[in-house]
Protein backbone atom coordinates (compact mmCIF):
# COMPACT_ATOMS: atom_id res chain seq x y z
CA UNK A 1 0.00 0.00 0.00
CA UNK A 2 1.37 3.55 -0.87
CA UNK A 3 0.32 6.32 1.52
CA UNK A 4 -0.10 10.02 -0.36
CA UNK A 5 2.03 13.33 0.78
CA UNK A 6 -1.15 15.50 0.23
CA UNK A 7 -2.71 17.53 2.29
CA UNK A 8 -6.65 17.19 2.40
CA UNK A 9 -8.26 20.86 2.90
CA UNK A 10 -12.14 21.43 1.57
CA UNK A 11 -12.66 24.47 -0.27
CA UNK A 12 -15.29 27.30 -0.13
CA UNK A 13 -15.70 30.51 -2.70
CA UNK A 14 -16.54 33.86 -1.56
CA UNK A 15 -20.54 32.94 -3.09
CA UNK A 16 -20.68 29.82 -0.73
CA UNK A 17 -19.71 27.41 -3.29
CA UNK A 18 -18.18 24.07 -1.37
CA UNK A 19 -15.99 21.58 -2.62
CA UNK A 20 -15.87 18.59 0.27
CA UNK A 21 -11.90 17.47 -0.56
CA UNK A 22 -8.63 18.73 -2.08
CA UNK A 23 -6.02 17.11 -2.25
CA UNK A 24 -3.26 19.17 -2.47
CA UNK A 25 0.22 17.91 -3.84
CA UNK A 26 1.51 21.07 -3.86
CA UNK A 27 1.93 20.59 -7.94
CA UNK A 28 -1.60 19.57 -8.29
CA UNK A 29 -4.97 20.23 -6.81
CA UNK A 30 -7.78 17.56 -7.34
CA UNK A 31 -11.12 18.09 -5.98
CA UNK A 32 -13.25 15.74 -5.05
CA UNK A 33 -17.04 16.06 -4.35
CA UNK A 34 -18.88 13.10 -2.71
CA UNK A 35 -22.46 12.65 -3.22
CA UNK A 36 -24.41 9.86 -1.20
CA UNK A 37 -27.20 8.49 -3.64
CA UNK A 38 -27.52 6.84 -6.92
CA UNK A 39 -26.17 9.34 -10.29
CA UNK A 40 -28.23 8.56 -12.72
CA UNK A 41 -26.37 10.92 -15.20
CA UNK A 42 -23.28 12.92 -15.45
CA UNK A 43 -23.98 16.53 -13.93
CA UNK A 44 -21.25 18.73 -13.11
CA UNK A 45 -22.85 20.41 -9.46
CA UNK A 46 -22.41 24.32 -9.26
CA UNK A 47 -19.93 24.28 -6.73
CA UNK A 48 -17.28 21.79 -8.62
CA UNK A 49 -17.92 23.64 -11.96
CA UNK A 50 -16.59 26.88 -10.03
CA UNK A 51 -13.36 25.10 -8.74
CA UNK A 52 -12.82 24.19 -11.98
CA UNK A 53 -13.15 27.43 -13.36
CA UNK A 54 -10.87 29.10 -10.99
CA UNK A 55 -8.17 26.71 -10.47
CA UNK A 56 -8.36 24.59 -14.01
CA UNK A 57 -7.06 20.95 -11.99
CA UNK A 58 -5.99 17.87 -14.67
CA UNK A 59 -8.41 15.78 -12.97
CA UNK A 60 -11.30 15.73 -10.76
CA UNK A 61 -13.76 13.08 -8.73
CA UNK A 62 -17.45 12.70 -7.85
CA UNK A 63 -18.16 9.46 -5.73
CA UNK A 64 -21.51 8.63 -5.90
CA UNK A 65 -23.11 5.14 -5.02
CA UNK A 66 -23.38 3.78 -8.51
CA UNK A 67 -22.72 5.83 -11.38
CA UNK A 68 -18.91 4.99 -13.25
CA UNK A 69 -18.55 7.16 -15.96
CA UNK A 70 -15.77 9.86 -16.89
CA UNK A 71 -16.49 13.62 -18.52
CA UNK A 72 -14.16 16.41 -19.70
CA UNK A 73 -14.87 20.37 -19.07
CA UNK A 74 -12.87 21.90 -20.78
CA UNK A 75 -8.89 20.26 -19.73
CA UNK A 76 -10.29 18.74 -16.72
CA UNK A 77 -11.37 15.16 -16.50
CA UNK A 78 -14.28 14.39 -14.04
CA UNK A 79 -14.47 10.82 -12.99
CA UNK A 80 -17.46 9.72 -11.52
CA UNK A 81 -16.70 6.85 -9.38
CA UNK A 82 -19.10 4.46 -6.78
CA UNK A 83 -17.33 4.36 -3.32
CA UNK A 84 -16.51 0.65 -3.72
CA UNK A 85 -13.98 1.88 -6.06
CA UNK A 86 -12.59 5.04 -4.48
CA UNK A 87 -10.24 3.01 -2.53
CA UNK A 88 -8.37 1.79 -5.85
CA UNK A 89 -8.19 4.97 -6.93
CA UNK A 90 -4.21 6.22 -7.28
CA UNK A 91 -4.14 9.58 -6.02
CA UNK A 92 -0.32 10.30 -6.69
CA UNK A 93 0.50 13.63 -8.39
């Protein structure tokens, strides 16, 4: 098992926009957003759609209870992932 150097910090905009995770690398931010119910589609919430705006990260996550499915906004790609799967997830800048 490999253990991360990140920091985790959540982030919040001057609106109220919330972001529950970053993981900060230092060289890389990724946000992730955690949702507890069933995605039925890909929808980008307000608040991630903002962080992505500002800060333009490589990569992003939404865990969600079911839906597995990856997105791009502009040069981020958004990974929708069920929580059974989070754990496999390599978070290494």
């Amino acid at each position: 098992m490999r253990f991360s150097s990140a920091r985790v910090n959540f982030w919040r905009s001057s609106d109220g926009a919330e972001v529950d995770f970053i993981l900060d690398f230092a060289r890389e931010l990724i946000p992730v957003e955690v949702k507890w119910r069933e995605l039925k589609k890909t929808a980008i919430i307000r608040s991630l759609r903002s962080f992505i705006n500002q800060y333009q990260p490589s990569r992003s996550y939404m865990a969600n209870l079911t839906l597995k499915e990856a997105l791009e906004i502009e040069k981020t790609e958004i990974n929708f992932i069920p929580f059974s799967k989070l754990i496999g997830v390599e978070f290494v800048a």
